[in-house]
PDB file of N, CA and C in Angstrom:
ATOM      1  N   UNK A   1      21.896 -33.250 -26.869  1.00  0.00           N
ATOM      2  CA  UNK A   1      21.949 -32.523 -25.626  1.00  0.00           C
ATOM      3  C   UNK A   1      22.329 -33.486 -24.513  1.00  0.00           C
ATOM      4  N   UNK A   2      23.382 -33.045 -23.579  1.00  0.00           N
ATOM      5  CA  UNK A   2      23.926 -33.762 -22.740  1.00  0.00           C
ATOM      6  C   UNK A   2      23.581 -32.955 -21.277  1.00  0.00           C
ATOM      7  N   UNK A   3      23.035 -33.206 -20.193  1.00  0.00           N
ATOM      8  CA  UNK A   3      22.958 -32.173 -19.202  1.00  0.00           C
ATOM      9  C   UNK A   3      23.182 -33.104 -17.677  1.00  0.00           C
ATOM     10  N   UNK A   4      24.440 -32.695 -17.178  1.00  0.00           N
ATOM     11  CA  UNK A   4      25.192 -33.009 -15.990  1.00  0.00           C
ATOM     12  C   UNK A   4      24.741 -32.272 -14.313  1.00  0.00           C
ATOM     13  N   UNK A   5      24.633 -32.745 -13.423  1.00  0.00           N
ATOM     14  CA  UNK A   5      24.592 -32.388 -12.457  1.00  0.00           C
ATOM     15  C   UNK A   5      25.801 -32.490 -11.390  1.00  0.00           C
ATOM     16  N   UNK A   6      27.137 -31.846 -10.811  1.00  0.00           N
ATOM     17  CA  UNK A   6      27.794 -32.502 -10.107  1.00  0.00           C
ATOM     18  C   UNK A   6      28.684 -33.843 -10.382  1.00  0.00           C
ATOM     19  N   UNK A   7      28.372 -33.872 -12.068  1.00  0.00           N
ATOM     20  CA  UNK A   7      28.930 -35.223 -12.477  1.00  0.00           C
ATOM     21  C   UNK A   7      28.117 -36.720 -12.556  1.00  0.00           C
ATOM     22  N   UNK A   8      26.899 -36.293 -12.454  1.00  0.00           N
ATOM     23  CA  UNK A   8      25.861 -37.192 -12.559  1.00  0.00           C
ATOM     24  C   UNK A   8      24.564 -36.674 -13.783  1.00  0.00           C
ATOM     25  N   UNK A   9      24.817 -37.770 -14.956  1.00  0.00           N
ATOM     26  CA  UNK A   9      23.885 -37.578 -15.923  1.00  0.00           C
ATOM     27  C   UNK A   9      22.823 -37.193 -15.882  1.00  0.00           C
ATOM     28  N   UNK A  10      22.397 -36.428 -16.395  1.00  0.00           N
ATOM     29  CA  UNK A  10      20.665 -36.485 -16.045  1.00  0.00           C
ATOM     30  C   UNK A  10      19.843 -37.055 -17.505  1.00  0.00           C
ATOM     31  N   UNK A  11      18.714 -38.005 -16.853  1.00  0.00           N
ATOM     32  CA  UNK A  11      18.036 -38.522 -17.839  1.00  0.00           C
ATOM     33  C   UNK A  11      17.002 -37.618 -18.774  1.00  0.00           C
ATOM     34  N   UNK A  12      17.433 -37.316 -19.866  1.00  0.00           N
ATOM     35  CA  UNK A  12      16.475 -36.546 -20.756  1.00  0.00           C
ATOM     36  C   UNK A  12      15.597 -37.622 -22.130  1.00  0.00           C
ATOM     37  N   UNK A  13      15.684 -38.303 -22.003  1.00  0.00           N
ATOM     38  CA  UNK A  13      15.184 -39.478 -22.701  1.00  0.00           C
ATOM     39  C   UNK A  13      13.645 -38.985 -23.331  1.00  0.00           C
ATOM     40  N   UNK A  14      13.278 -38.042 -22.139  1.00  0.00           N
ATOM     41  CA  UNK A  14      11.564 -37.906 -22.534  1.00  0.00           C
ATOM     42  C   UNK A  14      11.404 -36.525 -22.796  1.00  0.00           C
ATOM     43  N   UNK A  15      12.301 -35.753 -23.156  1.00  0.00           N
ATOM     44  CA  UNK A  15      12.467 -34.143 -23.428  1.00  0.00           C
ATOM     45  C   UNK A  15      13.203 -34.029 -24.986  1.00  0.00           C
ATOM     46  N   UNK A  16      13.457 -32.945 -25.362  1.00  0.00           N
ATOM     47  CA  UNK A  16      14.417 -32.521 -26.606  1.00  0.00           C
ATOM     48  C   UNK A  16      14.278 -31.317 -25.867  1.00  0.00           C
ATOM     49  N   UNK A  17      15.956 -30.450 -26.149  1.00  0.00           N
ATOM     50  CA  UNK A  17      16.115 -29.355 -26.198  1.00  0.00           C
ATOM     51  C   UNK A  17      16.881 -28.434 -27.275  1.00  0.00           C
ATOM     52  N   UNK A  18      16.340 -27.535 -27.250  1.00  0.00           N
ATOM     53  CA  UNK A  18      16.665 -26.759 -28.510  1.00  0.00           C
ATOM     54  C   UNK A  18      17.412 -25.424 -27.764  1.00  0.00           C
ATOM     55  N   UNK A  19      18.243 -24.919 -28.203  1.00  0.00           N
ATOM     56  CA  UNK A  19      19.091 -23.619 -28.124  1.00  0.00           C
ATOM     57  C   UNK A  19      19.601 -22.851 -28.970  1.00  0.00           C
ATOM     58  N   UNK A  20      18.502 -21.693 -29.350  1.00  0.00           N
ATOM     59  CA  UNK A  20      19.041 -20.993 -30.540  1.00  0.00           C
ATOM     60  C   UNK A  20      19.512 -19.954 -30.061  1.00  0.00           C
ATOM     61  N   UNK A  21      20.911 -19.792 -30.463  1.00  0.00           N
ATOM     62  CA  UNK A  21      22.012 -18.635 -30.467  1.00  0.00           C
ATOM     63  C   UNK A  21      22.079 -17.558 -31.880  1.00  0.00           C
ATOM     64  N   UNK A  22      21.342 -16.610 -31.286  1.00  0.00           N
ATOM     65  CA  UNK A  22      21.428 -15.304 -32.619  1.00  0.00           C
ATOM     66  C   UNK A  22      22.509 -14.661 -32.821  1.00  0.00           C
ATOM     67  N   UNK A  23      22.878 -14.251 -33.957  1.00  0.00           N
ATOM     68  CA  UNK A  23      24.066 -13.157 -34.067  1.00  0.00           C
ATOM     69  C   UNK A  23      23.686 -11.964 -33.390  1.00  0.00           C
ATOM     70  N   UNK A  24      22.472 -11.741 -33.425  1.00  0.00           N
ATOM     71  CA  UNK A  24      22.020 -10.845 -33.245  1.00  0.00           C
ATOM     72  C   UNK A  24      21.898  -9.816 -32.242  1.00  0.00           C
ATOM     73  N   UNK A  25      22.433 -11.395 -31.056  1.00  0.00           N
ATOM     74  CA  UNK A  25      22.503 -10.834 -29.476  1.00  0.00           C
ATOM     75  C   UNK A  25      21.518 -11.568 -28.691  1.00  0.00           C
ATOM     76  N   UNK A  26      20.740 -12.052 -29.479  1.00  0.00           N
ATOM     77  CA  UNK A  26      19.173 -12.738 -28.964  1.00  0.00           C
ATOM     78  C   UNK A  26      19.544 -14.158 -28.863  1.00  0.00           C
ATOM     79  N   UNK A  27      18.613 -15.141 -27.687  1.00  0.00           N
ATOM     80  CA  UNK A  27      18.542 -16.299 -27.707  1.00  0.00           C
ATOM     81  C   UNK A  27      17.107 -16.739 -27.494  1.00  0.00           C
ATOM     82  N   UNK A  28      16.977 -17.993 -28.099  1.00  0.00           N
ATOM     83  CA  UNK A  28      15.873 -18.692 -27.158  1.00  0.00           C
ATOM     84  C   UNK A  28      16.157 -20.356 -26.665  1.00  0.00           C
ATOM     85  N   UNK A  29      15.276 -20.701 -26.100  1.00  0.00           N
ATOM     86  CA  UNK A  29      15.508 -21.948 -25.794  1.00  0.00           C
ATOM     87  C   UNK A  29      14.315 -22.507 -25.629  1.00  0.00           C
ATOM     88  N   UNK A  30      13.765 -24.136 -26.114  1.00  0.00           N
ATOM     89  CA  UNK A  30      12.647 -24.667 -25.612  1.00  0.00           C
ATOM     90  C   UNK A  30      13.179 -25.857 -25.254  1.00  0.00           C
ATOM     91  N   UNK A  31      11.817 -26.245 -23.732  1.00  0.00           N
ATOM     92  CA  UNK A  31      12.098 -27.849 -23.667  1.00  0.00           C
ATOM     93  C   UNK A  31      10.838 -28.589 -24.197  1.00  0.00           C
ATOM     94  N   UNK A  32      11.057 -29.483 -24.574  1.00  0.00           N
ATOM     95  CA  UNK A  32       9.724 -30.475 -25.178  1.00  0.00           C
ATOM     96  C   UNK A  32       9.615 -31.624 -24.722  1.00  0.00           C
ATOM     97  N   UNK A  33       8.307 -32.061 -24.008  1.00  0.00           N
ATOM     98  CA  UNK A  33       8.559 -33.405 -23.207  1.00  0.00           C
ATOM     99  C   UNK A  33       7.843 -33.805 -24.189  1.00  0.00           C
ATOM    100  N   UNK A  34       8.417 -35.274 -24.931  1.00  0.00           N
ATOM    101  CA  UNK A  34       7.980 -36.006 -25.735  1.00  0.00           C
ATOM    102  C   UNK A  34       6.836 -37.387 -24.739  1.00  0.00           C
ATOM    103  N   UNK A  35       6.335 -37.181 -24.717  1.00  0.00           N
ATOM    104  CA  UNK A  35       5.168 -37.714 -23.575  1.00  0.00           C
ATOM    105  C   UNK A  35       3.479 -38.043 -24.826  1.00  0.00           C
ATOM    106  N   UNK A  36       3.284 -39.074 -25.254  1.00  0.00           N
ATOM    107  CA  UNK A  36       1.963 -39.709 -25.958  1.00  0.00           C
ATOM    108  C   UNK A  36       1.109 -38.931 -25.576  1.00  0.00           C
ATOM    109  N   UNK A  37       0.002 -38.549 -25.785  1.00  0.00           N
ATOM    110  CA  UNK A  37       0.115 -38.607 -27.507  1.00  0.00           C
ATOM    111  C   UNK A  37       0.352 -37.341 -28.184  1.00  0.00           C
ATOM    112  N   UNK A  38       0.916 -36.584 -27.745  1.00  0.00           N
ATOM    113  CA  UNK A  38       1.803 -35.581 -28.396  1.00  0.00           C
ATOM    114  C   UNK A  38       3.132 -34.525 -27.904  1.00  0.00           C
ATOM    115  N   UNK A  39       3.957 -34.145 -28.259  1.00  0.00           N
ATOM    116  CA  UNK A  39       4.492 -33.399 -27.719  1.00  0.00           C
ATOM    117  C   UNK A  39       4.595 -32.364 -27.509  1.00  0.00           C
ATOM    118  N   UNK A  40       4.742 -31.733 -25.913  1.00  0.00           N
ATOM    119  CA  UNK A  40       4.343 -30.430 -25.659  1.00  0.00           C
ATOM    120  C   UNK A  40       5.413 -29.808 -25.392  1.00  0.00           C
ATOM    121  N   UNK A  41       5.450 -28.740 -25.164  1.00  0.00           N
ATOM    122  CA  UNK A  41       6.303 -27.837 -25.268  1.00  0.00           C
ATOM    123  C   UNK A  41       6.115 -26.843 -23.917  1.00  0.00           C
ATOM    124  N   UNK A  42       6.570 -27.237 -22.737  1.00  0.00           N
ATOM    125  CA  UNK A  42       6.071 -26.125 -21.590  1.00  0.00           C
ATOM    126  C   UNK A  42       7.441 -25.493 -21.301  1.00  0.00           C
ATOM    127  N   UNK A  43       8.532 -25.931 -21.087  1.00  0.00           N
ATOM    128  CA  UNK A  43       9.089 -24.698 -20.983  1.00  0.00           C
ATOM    129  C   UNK A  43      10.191 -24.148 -21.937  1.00  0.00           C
ATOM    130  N   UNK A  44       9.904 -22.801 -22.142  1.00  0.00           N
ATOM    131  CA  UNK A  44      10.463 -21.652 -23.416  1.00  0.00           C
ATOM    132  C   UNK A  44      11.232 -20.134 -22.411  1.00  0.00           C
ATOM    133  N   UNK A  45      11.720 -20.087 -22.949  1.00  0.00           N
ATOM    134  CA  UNK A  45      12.571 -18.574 -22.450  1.00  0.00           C
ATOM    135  C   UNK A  45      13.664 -17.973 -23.409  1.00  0.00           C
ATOM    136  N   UNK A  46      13.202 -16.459 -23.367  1.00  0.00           N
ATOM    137  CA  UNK A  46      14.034 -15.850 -24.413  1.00  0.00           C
ATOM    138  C   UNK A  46      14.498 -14.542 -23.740  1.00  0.00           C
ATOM    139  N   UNK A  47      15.899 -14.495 -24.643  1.00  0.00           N
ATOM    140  CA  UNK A  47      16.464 -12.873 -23.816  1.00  0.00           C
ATOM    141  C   UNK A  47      17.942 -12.659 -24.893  1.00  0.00           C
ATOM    142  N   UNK A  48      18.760 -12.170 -23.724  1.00  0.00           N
ATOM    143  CA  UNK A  48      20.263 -11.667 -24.696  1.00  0.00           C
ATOM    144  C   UNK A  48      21.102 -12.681 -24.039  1.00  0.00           C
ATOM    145  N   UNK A  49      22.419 -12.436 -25.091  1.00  0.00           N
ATOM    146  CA  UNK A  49      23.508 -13.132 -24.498  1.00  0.00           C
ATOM    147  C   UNK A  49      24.306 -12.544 -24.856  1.00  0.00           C
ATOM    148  N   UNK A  50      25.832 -12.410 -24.522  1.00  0.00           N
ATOM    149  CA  UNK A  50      26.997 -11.574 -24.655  1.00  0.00           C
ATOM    150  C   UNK A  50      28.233 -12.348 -24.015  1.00  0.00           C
ATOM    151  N   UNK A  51      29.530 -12.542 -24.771  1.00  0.00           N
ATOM    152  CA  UNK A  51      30.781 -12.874 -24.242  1.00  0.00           C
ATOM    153  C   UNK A  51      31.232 -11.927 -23.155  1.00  0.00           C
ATOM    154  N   UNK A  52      31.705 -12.244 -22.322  1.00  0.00           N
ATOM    155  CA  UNK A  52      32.884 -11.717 -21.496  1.00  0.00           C
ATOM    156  C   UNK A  52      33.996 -10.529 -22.221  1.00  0.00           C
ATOM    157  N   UNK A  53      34.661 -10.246 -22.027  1.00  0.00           N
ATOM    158  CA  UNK A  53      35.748  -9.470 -22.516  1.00  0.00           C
ATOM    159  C   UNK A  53      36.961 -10.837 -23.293  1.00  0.00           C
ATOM    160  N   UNK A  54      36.678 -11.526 -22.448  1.00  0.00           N
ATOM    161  CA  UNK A  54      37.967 -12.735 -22.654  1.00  0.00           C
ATOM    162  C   UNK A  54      37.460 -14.053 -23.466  1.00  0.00           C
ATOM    163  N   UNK A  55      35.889 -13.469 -24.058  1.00  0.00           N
ATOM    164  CA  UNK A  55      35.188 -14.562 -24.582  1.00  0.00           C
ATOM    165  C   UNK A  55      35.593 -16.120 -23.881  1.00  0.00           C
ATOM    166  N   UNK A  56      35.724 -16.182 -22.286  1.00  0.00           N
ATOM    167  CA  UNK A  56      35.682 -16.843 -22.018  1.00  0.00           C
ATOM    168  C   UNK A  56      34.376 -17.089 -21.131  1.00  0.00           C
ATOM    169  N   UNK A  57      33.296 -16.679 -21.000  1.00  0.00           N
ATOM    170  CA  UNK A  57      32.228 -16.935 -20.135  1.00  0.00           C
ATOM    171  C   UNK A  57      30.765 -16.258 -20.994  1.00  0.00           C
ATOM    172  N   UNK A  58      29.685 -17.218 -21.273  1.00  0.00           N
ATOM    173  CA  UNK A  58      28.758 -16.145 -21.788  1.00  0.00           C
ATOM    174  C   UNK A  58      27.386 -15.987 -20.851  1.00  0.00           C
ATOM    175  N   UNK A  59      27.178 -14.664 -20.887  1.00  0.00           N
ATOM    176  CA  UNK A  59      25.897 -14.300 -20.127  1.00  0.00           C
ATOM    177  C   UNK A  59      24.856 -14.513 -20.553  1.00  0.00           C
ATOM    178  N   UNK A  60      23.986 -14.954 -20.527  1.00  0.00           N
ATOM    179  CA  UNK A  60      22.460 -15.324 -20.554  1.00  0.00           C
ATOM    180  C   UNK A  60      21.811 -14.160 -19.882  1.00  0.00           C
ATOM    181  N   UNK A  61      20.570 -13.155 -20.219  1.00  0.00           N
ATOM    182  CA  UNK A  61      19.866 -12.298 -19.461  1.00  0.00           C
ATOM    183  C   UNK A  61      18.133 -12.710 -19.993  1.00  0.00           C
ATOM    184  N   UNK A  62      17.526 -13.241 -19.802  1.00  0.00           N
ATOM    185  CA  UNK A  62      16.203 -13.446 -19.194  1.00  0.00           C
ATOM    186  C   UNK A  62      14.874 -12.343 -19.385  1.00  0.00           C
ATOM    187  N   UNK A  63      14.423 -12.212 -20.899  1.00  0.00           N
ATOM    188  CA  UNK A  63      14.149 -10.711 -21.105  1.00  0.00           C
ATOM    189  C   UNK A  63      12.758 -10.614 -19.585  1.00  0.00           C
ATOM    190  N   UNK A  64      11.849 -12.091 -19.582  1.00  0.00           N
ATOM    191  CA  UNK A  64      10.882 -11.862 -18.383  1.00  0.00           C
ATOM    192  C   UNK A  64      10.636 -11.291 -17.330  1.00  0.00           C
ATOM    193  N   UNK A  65      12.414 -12.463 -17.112  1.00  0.00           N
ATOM    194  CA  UNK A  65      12.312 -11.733 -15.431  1.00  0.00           C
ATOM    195  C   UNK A  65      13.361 -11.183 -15.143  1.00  0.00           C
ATOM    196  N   UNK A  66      14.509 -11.021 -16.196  1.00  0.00           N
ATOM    197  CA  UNK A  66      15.559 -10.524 -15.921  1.00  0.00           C
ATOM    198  C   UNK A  66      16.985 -10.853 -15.266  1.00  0.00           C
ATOM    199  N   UNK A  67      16.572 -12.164 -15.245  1.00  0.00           N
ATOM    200  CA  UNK A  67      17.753 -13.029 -14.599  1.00  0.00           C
ATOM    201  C   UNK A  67      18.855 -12.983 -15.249  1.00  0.00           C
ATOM    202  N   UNK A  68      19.878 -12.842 -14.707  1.00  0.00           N
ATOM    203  CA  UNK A  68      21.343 -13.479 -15.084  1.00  0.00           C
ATOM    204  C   UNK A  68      21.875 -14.701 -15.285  1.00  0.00           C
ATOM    205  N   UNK A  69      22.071 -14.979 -15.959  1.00  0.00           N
ATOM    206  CA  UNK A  69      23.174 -16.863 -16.295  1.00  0.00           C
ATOM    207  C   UNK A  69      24.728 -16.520 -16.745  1.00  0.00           C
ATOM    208  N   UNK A  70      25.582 -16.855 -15.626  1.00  0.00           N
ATOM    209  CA  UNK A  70      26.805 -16.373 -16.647  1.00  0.00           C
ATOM    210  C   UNK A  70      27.400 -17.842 -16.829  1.00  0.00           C
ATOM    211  N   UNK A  71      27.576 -18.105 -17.801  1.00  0.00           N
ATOM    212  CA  UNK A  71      27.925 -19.314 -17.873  1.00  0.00           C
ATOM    213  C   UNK A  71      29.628 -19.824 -18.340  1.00  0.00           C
ATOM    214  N   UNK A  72      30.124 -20.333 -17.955  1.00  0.00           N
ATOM    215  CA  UNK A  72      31.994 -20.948 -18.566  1.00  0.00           C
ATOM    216  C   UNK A  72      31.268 -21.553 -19.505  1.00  0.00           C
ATOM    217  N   UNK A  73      32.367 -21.463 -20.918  1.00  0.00           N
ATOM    218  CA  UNK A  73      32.816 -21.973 -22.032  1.00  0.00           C
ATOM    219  C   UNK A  73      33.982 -22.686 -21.834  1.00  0.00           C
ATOM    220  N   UNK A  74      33.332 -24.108 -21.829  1.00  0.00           N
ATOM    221  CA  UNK A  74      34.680 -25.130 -21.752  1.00  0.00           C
ATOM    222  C   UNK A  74      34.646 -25.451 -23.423  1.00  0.00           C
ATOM    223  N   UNK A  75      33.936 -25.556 -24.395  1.00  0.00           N
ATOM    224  CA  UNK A  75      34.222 -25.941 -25.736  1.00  0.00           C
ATOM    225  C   UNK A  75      33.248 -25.283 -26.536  1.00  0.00           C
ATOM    226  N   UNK A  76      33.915 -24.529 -27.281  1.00  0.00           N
ATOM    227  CA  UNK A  76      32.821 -23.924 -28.170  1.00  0.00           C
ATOM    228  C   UNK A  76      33.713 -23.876 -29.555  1.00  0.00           C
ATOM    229  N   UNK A  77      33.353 -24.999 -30.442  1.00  0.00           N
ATOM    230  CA  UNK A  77      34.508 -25.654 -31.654  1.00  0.00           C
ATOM    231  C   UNK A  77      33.376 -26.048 -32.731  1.00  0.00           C
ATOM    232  N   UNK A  78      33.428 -25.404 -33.376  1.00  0.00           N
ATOM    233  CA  UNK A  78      32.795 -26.219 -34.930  1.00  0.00           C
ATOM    234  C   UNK A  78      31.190 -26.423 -34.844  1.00  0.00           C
ATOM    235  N   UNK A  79      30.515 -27.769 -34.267  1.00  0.00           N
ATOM    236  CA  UNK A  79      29.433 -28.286 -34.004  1.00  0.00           C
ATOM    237  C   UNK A  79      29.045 -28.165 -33.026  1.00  0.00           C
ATOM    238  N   UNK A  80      30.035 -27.811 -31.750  1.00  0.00           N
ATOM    239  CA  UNK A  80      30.199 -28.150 -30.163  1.00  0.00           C
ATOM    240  C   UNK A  80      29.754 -26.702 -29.481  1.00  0.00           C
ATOM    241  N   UNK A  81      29.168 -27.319 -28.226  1.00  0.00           N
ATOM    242  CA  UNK A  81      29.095 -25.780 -27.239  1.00  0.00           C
ATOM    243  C   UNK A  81      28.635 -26.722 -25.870  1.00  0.00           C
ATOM    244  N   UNK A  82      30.117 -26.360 -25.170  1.00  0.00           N
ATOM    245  CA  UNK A  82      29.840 -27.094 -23.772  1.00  0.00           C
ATOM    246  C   UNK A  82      29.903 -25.988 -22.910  1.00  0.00           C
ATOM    247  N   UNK A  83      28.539 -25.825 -21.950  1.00  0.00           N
ATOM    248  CA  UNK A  83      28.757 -24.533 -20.753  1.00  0.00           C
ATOM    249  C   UNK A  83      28.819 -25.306 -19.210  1.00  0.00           C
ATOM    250  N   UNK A  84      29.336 -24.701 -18.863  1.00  0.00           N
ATOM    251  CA  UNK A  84      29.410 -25.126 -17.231  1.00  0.00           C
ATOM    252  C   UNK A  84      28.904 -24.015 -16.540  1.00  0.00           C
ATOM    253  N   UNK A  85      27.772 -24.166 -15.187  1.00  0.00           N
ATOM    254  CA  UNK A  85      27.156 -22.981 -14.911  1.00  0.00           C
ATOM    255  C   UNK A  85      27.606 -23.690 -12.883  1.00  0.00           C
ATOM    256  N   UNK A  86      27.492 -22.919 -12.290  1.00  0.00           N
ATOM    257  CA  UNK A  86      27.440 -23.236 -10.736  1.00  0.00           C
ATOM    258  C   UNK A  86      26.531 -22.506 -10.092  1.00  0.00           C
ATOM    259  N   UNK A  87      25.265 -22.990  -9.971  1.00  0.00           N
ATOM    260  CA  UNK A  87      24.272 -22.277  -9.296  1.00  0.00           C
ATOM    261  C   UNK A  87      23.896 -21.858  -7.896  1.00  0.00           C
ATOM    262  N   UNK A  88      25.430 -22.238  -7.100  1.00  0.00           N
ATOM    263  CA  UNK A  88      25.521 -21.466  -5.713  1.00  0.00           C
ATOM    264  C   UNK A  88      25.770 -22.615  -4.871  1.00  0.00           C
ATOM    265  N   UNK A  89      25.093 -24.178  -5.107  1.00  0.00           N
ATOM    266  CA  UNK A  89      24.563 -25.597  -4.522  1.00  0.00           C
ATOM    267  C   UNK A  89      25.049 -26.672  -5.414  1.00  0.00           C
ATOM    268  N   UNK A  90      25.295 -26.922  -6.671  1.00  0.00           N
ATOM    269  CA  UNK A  90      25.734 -27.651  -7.901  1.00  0.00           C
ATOM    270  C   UNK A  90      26.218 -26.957  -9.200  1.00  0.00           C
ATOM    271  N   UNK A  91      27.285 -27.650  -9.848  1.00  0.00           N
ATOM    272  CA  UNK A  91      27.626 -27.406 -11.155  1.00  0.00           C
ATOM    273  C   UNK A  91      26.623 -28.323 -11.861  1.00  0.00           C
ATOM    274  N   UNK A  92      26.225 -27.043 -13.480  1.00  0.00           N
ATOM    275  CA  UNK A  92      25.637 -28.093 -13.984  1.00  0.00           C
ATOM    276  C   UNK A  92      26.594 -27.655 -15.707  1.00  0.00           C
ATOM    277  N   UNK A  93      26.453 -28.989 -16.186  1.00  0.00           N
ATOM    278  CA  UNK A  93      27.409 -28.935 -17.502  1.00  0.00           C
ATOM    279  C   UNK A  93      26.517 -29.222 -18.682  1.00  0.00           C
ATOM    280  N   UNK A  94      25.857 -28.212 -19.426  1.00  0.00           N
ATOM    281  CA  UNK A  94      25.678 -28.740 -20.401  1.00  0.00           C
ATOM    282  C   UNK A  94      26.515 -29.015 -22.102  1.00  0.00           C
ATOM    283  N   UNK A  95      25.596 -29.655 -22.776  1.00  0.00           N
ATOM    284  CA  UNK A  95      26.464 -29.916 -23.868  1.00  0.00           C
ATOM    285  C   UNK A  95      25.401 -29.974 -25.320  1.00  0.00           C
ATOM    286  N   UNK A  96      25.796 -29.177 -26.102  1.00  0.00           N
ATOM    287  CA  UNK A  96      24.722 -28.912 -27.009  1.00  0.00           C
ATOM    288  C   UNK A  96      25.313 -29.121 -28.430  1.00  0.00           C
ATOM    289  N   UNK A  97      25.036 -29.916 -29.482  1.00  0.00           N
ATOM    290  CA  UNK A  97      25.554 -29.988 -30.723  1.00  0.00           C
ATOM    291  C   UNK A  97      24.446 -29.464 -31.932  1.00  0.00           C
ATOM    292  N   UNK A  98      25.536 -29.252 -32.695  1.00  0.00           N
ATOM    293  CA  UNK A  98      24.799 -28.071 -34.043  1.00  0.00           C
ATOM    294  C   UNK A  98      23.725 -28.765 -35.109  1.00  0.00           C
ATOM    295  N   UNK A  99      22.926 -28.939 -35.359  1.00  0.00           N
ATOM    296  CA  UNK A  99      21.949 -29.343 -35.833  1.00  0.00           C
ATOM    297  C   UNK A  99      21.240 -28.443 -36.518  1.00  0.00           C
ATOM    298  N   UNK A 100      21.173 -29.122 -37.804  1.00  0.00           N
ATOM    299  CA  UNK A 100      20.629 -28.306 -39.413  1.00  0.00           C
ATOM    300  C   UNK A 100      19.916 -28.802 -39.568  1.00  0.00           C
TER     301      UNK A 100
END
């Protein structure tokens, strides 16, 4: 996991993130701060996701609270899934590889 701000790295050194993409329509996502002496797990969120018409942008919907994420697909190839999101104030770019 790679996660950009404006073009400035952000340090995840003390987290793992996970992003599971369902066929199904469903996603979830957790973050895990790897922090002694164990690792916790505080933030989780699950909902739908759906391509665009042009499968160029995918939506994220938030079953909680209902939020929207529409996110650009700059690479989505094989192992790869890079989104670019602009939250009104910053682009943020993430980058997520396939892991079995």
């Amino acid at each position: 996991m790679k996660w950009t701000i404006d073009g400035t790295e952000q340090d995840l050194s003390q987290t793992s993130w996970r992003l599971n993409i369902h066929r199904s329509g469903n996603y979830d996502k957790f973050i895990t701060y790897n922090i002694p002496p164990l690792p916790l797990t505080i933030d989780s969120e699950q909902g739908s996701w759906e391509f665009d018409k042009k499968k160029e942008n995918v939506q994220f919907t938030e079953s909680s609270s209902g939020m929207l994420s529409l996110q650009e697909i700059i690479k989505l190839y094989n192992k790869e899934l890079k989104l670019r999101y602009n939250d009104g104030t910053s682009v943020h770019v993430f980058e997520y590889s396939l892991i079995q």
